[in-house]
Structure formats: structure tokens, C-alpha cells
N, C-alpha and C. Protein backbone atom coordinates (compact mmCIF):
# COMPACT_ATOMS: atom_id res chain seq x y z
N UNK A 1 21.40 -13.37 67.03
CA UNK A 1 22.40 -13.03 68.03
C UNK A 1 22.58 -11.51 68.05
N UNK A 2 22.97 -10.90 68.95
CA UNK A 2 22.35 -9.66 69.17
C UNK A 2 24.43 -8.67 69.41
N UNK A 3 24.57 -8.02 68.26
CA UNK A 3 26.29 -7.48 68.53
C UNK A 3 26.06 -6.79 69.39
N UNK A 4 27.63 -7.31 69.62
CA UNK A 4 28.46 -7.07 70.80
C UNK A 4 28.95 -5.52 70.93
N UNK A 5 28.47 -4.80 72.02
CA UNK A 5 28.83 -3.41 71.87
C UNK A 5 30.45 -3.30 72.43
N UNK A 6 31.44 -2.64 71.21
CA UNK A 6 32.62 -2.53 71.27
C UNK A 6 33.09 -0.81 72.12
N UNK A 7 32.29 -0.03 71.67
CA UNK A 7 32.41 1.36 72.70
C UNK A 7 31.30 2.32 71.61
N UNK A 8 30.99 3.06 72.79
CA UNK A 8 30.32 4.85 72.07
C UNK A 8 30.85 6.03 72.77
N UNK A 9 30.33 6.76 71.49
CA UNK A 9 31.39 8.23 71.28
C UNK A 9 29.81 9.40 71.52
N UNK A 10 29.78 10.02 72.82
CA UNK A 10 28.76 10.92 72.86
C UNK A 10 29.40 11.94 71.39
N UNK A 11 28.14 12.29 70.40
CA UNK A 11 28.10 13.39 69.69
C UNK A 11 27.84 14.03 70.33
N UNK A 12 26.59 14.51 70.93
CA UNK A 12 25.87 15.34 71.36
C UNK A 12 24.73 15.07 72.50
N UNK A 13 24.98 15.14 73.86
CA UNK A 13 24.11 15.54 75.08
C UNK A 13 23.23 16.43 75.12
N UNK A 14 21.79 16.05 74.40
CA UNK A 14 20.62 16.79 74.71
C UNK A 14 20.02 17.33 75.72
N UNK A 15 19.04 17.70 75.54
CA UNK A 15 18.37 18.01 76.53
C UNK A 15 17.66 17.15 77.15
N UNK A 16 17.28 15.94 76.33
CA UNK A 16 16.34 14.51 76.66
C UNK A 16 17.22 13.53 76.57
N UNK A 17 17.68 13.66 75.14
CA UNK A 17 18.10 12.40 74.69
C UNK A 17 19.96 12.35 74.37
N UNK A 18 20.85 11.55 73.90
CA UNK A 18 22.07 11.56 74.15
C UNK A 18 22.04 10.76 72.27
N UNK A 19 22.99 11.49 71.47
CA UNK A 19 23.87 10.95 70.31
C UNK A 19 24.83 10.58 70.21
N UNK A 20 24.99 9.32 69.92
CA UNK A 20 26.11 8.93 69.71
C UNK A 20 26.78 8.08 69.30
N UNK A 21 27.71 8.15 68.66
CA UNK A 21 28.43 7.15 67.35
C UNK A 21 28.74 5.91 67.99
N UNK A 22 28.37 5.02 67.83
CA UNK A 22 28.06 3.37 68.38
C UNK A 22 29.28 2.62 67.84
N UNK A 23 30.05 2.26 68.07
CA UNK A 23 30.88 0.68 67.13
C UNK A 23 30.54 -0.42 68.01
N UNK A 24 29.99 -0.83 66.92
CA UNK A 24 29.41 -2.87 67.57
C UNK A 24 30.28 -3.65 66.45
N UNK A 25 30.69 -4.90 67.43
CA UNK A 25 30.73 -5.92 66.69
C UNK A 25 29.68 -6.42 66.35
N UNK A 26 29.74 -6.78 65.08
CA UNK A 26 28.70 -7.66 64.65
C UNK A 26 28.37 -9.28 64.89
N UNK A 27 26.93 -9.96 64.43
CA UNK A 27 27.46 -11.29 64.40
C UNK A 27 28.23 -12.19 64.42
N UNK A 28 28.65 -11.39 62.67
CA UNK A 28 29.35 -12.55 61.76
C UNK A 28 31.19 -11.98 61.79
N UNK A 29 31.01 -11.47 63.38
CA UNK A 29 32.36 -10.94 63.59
C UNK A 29 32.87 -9.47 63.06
N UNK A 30 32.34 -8.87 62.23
CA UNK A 30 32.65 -7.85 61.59
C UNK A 30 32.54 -6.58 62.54
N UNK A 31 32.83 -4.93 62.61
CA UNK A 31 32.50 -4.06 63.16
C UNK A 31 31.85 -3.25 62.73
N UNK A 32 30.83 -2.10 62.88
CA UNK A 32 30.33 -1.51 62.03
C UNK A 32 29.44 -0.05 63.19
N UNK A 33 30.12 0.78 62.47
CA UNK A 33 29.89 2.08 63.30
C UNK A 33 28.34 2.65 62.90
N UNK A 34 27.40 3.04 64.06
CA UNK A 34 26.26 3.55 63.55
C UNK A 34 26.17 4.94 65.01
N UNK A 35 25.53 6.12 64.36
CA UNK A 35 24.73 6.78 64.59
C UNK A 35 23.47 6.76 65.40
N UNK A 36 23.67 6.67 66.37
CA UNK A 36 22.03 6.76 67.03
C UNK A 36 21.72 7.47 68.31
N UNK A 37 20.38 7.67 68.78
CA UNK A 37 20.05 7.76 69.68
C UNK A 37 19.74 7.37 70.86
N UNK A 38 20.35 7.51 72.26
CA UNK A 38 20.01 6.57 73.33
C UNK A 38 18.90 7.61 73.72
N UNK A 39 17.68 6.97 74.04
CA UNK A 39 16.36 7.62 74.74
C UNK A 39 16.03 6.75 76.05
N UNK A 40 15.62 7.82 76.56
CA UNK A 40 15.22 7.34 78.50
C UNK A 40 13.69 6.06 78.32
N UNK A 41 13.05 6.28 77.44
CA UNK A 41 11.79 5.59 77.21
C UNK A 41 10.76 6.29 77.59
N UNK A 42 9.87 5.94 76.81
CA UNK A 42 8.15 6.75 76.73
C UNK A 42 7.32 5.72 76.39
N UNK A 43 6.24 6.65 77.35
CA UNK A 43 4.70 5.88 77.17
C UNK A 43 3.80 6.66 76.23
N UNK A 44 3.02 5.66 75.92
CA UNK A 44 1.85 6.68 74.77
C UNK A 44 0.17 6.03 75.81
N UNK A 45 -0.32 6.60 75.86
CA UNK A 45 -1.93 6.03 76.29
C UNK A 45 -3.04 6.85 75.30
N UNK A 46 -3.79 5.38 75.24
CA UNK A 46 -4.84 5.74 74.22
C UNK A 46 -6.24 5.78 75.48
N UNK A 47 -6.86 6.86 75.74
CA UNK A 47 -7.94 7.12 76.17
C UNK A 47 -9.30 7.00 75.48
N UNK A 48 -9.66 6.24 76.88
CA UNK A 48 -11.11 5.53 76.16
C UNK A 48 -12.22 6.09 76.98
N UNK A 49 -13.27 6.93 76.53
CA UNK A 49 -14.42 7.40 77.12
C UNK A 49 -15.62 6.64 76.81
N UNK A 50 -16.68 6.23 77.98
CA UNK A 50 -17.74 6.03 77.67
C UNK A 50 -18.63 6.82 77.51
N UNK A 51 -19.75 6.98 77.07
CA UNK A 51 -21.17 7.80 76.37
C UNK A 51 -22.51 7.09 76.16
N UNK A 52 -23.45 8.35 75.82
CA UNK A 52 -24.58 7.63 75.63
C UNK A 52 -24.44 7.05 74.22
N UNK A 53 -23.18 7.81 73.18
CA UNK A 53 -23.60 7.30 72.09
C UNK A 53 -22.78 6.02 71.64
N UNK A 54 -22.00 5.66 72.98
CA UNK A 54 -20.95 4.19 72.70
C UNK A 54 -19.59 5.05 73.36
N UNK A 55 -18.65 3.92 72.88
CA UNK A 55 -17.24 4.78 73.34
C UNK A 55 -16.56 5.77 71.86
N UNK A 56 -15.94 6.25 72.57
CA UNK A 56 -15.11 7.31 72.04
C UNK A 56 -13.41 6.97 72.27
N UNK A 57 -12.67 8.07 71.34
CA UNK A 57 -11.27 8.29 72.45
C UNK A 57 -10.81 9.29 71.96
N UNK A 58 -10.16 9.75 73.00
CA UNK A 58 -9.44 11.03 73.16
C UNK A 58 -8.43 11.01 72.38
N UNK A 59 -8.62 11.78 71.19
CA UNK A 59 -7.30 12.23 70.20
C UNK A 59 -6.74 13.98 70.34
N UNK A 60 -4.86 13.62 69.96
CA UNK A 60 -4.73 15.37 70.27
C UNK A 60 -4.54 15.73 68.65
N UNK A 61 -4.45 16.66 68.51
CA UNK A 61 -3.80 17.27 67.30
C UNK A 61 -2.26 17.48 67.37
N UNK A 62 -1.57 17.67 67.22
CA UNK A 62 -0.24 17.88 68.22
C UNK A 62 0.50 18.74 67.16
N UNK A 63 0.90 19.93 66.78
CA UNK A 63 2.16 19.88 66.19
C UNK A 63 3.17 19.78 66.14
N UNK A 64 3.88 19.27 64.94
CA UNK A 64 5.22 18.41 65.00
C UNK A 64 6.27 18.50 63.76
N UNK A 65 6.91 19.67 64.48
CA UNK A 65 7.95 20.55 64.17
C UNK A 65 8.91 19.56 63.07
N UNK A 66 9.63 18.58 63.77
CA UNK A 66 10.05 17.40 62.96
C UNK A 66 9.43 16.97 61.62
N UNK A 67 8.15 16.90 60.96
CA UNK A 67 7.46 16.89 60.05
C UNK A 67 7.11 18.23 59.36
N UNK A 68 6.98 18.88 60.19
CA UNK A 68 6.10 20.40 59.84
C UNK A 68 4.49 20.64 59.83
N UNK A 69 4.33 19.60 60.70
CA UNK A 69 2.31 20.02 60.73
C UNK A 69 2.36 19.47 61.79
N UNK A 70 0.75 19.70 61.67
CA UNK A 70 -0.02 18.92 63.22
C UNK A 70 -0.41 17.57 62.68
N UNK A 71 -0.50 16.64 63.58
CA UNK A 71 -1.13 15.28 63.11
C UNK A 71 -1.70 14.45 64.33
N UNK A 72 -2.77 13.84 64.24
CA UNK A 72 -3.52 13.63 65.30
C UNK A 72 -2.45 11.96 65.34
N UNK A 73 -3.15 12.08 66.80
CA UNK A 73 -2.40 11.00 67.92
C UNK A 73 -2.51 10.85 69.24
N UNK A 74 -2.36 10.02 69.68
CA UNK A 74 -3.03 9.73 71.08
C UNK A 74 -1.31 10.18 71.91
N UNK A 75 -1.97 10.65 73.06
CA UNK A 75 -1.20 11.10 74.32
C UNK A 75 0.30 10.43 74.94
N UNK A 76 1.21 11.12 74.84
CA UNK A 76 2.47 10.53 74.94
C UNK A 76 3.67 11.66 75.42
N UNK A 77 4.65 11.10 76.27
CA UNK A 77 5.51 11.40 76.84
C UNK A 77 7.01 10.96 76.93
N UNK A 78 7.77 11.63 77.33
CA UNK A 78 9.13 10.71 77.73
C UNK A 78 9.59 10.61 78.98
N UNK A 79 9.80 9.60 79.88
CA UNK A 79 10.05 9.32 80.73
C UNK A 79 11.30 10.45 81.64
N UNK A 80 10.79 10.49 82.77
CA UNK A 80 11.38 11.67 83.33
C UNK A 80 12.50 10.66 84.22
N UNK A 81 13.87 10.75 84.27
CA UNK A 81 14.95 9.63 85.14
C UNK A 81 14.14 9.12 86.42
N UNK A 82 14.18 7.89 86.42
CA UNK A 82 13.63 7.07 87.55
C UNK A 82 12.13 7.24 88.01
N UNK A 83 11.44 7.60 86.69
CA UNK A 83 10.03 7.95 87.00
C UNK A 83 9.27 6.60 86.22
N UNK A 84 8.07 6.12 87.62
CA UNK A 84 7.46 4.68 86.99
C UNK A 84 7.01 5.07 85.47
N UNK A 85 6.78 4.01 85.01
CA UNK A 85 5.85 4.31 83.91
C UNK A 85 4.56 4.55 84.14
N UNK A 86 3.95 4.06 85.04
CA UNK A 86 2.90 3.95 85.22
C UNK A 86 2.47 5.52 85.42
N UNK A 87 3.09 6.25 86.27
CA UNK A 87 3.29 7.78 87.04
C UNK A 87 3.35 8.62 85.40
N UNK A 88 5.01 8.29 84.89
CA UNK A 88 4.69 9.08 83.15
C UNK A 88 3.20 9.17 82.82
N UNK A 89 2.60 7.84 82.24
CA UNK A 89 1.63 7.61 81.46
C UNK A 89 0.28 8.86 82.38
N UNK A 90 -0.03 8.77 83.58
CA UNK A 90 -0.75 9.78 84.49
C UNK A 90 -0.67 10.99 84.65
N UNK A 91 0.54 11.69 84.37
CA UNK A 91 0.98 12.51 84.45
C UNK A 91 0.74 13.09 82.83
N UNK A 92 1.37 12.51 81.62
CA UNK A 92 1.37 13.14 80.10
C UNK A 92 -0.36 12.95 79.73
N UNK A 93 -1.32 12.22 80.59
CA UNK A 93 -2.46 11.89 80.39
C UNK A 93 -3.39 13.16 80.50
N UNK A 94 -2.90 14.00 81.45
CA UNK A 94 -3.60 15.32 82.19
C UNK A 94 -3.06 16.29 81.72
N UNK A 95 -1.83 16.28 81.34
CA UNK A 95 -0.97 17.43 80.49
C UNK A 95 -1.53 17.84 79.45
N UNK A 96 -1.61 16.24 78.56
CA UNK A 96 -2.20 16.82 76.94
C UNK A 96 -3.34 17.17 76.89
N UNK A 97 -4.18 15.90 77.44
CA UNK A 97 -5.79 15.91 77.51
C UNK A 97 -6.24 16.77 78.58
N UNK A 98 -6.27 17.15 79.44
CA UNK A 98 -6.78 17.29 80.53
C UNK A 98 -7.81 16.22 80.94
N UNK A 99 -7.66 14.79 81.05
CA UNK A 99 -8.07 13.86 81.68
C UNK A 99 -7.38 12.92 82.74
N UNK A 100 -8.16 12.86 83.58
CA UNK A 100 -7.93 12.16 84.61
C UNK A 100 -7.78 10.25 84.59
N UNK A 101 -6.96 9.53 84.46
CA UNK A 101 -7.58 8.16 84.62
C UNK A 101 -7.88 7.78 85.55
N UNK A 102 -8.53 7.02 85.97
CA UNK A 102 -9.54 5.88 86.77
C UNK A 102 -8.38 4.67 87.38
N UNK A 103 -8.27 4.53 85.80
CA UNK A 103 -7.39 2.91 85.93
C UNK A 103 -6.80 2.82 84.67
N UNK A 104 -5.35 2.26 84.60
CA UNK A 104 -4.96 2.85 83.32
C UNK A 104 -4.16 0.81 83.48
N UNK A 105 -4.30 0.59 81.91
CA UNK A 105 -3.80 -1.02 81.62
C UNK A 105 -3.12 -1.06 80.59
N UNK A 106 -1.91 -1.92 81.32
CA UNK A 106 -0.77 -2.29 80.15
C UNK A 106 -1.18 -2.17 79.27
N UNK A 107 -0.46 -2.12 77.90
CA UNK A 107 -1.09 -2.67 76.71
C UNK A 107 0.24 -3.72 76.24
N UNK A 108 1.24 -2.67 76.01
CA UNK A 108 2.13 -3.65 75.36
C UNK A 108 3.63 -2.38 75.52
N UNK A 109 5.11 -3.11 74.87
CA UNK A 109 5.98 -2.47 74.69
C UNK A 109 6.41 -2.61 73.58
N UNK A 110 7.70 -1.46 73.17
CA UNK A 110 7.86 -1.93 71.68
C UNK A 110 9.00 -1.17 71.46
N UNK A 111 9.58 -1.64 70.34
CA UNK A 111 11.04 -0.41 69.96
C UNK A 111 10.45 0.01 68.93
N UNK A 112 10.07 1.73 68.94
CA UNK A 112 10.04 2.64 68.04
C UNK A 112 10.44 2.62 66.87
N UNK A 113 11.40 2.84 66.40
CA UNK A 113 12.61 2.87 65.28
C UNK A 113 13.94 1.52 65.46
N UNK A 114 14.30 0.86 65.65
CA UNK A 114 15.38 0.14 65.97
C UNK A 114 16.40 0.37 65.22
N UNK A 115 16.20 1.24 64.22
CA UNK A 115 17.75 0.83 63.55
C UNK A 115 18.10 2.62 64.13
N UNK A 116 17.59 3.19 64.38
CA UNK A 116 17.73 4.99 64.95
C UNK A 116 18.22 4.88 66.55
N UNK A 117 17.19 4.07 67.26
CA UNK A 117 16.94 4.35 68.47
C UNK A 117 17.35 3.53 69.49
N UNK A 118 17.19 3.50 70.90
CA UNK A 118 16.99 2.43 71.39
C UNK A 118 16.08 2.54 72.22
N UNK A 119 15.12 3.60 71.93
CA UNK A 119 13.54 3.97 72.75
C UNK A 119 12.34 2.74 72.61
N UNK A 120 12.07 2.55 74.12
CA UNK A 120 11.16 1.52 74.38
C UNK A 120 9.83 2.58 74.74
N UNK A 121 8.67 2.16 73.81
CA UNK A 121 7.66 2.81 74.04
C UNK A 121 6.58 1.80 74.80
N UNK A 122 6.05 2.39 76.28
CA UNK A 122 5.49 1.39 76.64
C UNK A 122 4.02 2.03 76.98
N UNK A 123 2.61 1.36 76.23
CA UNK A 123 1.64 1.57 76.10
C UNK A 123 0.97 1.19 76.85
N UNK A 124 -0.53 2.58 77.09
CA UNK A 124 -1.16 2.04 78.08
C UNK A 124 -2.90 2.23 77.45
N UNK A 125 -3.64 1.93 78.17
CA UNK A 125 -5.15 2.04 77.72
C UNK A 125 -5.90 2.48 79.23
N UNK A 126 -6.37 3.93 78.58
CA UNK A 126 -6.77 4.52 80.29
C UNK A 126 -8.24 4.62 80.28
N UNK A 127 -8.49 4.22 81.36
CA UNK A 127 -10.44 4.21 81.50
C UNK A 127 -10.58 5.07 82.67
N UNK A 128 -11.98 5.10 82.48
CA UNK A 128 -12.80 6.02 83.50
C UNK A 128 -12.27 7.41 83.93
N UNK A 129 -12.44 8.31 82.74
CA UNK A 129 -11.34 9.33 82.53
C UNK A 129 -12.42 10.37 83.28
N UNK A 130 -12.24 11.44 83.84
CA UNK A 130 -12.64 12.16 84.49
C UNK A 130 -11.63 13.77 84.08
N UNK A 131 -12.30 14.59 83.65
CA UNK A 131 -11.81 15.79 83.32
C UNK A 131 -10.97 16.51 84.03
N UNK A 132 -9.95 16.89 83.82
CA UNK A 132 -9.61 17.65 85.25
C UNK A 132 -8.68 18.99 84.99
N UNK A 133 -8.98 19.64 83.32
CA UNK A 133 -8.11 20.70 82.72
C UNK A 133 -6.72 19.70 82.12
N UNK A 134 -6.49 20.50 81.01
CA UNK A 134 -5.15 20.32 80.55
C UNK A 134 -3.62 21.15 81.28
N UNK A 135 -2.93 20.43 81.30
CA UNK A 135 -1.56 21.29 82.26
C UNK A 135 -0.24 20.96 81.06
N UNK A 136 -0.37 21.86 79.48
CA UNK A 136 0.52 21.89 78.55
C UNK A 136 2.17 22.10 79.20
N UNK A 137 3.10 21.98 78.57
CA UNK A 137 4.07 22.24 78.83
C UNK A 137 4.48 23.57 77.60
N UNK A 138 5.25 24.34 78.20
CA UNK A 138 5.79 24.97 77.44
C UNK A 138 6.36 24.95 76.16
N UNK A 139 5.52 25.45 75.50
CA UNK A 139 5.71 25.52 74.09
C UNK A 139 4.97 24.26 72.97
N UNK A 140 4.06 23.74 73.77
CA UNK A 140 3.15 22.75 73.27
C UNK A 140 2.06 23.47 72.81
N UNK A 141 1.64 22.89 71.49
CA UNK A 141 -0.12 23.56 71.27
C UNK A 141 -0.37 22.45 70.68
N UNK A 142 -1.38 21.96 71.59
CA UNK A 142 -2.22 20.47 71.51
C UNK A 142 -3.52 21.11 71.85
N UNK A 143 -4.11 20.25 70.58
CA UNK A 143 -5.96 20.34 70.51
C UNK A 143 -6.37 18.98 70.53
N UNK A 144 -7.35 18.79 71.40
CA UNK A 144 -8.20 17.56 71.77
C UNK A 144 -9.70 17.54 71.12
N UNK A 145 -9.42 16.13 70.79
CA UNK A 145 -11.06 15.94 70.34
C UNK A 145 -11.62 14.21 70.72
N UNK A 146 -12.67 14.24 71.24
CA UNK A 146 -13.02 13.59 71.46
C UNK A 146 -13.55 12.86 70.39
N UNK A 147 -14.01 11.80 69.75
CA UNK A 147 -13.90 11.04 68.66
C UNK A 147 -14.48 9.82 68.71
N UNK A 148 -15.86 9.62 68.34
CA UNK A 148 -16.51 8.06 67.90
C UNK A 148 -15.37 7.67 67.53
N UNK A 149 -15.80 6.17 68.32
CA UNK A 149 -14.91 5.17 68.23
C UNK A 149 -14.49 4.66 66.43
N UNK A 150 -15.73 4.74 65.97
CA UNK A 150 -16.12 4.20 64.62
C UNK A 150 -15.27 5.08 63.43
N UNK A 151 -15.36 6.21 64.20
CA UNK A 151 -14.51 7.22 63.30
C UNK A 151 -12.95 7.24 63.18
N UNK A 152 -12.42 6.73 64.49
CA UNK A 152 -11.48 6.60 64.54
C UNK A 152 -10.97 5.52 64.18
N UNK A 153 -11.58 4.68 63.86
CA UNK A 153 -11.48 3.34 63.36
C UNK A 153 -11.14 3.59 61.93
N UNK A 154 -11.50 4.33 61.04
CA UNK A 154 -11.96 4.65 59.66
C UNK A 154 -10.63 5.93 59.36
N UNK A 155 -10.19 6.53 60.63
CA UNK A 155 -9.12 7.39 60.34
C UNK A 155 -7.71 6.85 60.56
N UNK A 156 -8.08 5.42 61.39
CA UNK A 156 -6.60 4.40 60.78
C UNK A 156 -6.24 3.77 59.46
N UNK A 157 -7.67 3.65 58.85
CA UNK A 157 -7.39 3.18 57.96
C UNK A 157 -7.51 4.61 56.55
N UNK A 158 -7.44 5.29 56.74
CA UNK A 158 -8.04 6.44 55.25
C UNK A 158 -7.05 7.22 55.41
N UNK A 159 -5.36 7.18 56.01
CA UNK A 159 -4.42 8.07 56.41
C UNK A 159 -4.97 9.25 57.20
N UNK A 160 -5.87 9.63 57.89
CA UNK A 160 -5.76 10.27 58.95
C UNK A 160 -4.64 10.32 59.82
N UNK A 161 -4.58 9.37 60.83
CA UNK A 161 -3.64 9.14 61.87
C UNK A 161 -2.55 8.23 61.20
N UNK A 162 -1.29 9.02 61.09
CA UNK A 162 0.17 8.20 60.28
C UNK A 162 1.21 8.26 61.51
N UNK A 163 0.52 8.56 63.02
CA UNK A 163 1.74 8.28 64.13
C UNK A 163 1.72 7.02 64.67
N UNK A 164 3.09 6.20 64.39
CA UNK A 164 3.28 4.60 64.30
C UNK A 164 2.76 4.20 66.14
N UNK A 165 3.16 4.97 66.99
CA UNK A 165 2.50 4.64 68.04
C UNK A 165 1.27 5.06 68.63
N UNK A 166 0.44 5.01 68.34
CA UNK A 166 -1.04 5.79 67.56
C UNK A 166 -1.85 4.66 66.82
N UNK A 167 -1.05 3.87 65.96
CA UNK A 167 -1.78 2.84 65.25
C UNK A 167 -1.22 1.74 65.99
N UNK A 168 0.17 1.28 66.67
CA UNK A 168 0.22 0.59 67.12
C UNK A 168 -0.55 0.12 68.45
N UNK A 169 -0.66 1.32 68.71
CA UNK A 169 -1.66 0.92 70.29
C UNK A 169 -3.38 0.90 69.91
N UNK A 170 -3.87 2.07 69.09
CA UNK A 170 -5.36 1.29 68.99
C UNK A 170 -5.14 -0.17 68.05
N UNK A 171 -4.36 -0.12 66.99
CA UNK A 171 -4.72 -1.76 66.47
C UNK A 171 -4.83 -3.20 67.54
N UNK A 172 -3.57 -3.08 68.31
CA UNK A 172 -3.61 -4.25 69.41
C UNK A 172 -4.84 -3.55 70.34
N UNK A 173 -5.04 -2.84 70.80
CA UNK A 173 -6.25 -2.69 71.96
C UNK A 173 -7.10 -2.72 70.98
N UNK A 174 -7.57 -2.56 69.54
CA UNK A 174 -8.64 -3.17 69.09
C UNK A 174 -8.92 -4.30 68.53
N UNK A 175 -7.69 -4.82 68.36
CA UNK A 175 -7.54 -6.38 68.05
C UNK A 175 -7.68 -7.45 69.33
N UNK A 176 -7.46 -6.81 70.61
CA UNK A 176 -7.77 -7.56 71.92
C UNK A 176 -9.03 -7.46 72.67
N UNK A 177 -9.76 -6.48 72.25
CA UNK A 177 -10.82 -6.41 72.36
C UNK A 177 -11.18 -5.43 73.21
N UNK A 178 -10.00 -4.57 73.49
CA UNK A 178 -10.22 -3.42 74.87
C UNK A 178 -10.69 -2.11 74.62
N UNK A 179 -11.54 -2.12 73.33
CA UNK A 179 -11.91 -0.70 72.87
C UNK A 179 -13.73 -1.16 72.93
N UNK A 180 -13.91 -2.48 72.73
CA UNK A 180 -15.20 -2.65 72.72
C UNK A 180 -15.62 -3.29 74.23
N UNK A 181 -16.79 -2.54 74.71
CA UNK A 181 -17.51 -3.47 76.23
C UNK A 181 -16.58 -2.91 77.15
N UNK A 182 -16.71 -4.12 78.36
CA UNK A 182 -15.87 -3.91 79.53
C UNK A 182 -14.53 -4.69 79.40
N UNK A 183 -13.99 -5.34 78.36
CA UNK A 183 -12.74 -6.09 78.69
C UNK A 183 -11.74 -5.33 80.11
N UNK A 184 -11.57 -6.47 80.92
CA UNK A 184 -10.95 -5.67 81.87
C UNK A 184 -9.72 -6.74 82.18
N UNK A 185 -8.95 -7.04 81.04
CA UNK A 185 -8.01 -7.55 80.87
C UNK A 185 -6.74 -7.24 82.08
């Protein structure tokens, strides 16, 4: 059963996102004040290139101030007010990478953090990518690399890539089969 929201207290009005002190009733009747973040929602897309030598995908380097390094991860954004997802995901696709999609497919949705957040990250898998320059945003320094599939396979598992939406989206698109052939799910 899912508590009952009793009222919230803006901390703090970001620039993206909004803080603020939550009191829910609980289940089992009780109240209990939490801390969190309301977020607009973001997409992540994992880009898939074909080759002579098999597929690939487009990984960035990204640094990430919040941690203090760079750490590779596939392409992601936050939803701009009343902007499709579909439009986000096309748009943060050409920003980071400078790639174009073709045709870009659901993958799945998900809550990020749940006990922090209430950000719905909704994933996509983009084909038939076509180059078309990167268009960074200010104050971004993202490096792209293109990446055997096989390798990237081997950098989910050997701690390479530790960004949860990053592993969440190649594991299900490689557990469904949309990283190998034509699945055109």
C-alpha cells in the first residue's frame, strides 16, 4: 500500500529539480517526515552502431562532479517541462554523442533511487545512428567512444561502467536480445 501524502515543505527550488521535506502517512498509520527530491524525469539511450566488425555502442566518458571523476555511460538527459520523451531522448542523443537516430525503441522505465527521488528514468535503444556533430551544453566535457560490443559486455561486468542506468539499460536490451541481429522489437 503506497502512504498517503500528508503535505511538503519546498527546501529549496533548483534550477532542475525541487527539495523538499515530505510528511506521509504511512501504512501502518504512522507519519514520517523524509527529505527528497521531486525530478521532472529523464531518459538515458544506449546507442547501437552497426560495422564491418559486428555492433558496437556509443559510450561517453562524462564527468561527474557529484562523485569526482569521469565514468563511462551511455547518453542521458532530463526532461525539459512538457517535452515528449521521445523528443528528450533525440535531442540528449546529438548533444552528447553527436549522433543522429534512425529509430529509437522503448526499452523500459524505472525509479532511479526511490527512497531519494521520485525520478522516472525512461530508456531507449537508438539505431541507425548517423553522425551529425556533438551540440554539448555548457559546461559539459563528454568524450565518446565507440566500443565492441564484446567489450562492453566485459566492462559491465569487471567495474568499468558503475552508472546504475548504464547497466540497467544494456543488461535488459541484452537480455532481450536487442544488442544482437535485427531484433526489431
Amino acid at each position: 500500500m503506497d502512504a498517503m501524502r500528508d503535505s511538503e515543505h519546498v527546501l529549496h527550488d533548483g534550477r532542475r529539480f525541487r527539495f523538499v521535506e515530505l510528511t506521509a502517512r504511512l501504512p501502518d498509520g504512522r507519519t514520517a517526515r523524509r527529505e527528497i527530491v521531486r525530478h521532472p524525469g529523464a531518459v538515458a539511450i544506449l546507442p547501437v552502431l552497426n560495422g564491418p566488425a559486428g555492433r558496437s555502442i556509443v559510450l561517453i566518458r562524462n564527468y561527474r562532479p557529484a562523485v569526482g571523476r569521469s565514468i563511462w555511460e551511455i547518453p542521458a538527459g532530463t526532461l525539459e517541462p512538457g517535452e515528449a520523451i521521445e523528443n528528450c531522448a533525440g535531442r540528449e542523443l546529438i548533444e552528447e554523442t553527436g549522433y543522429r537516430a534512425e529509430r529509437l525503441v522503448h526499452l523500459s522505465n524505472f525509479l532511479t533511487t526511490p527512497g531519494l527521488t521520485d525520478e522516472v528514468m525512461h530508456t531507449f535503444v537508438a539505431y541507425g545512428l548517423d553522425h551529425v556533430g556533438q551540440d554539448l551544453d555548457d559546461g559539459e566535457h563528454i568524450e565518446v567512444q565507440v566500443t565492441p560490443l564484446n567489450t562492453v559486455r566485459e566492462m559491465m561486468t569487471d567495474g568499468s561502467i558503475v552508472d546504475g542506468k548504464s547497466l540497467v539499460a544494456l543488461l535488459l536490451a541484452d537480455r532481450l536480445g536487442l544488442l544482437d541481429g535485427e531484433n526489431r522489437r
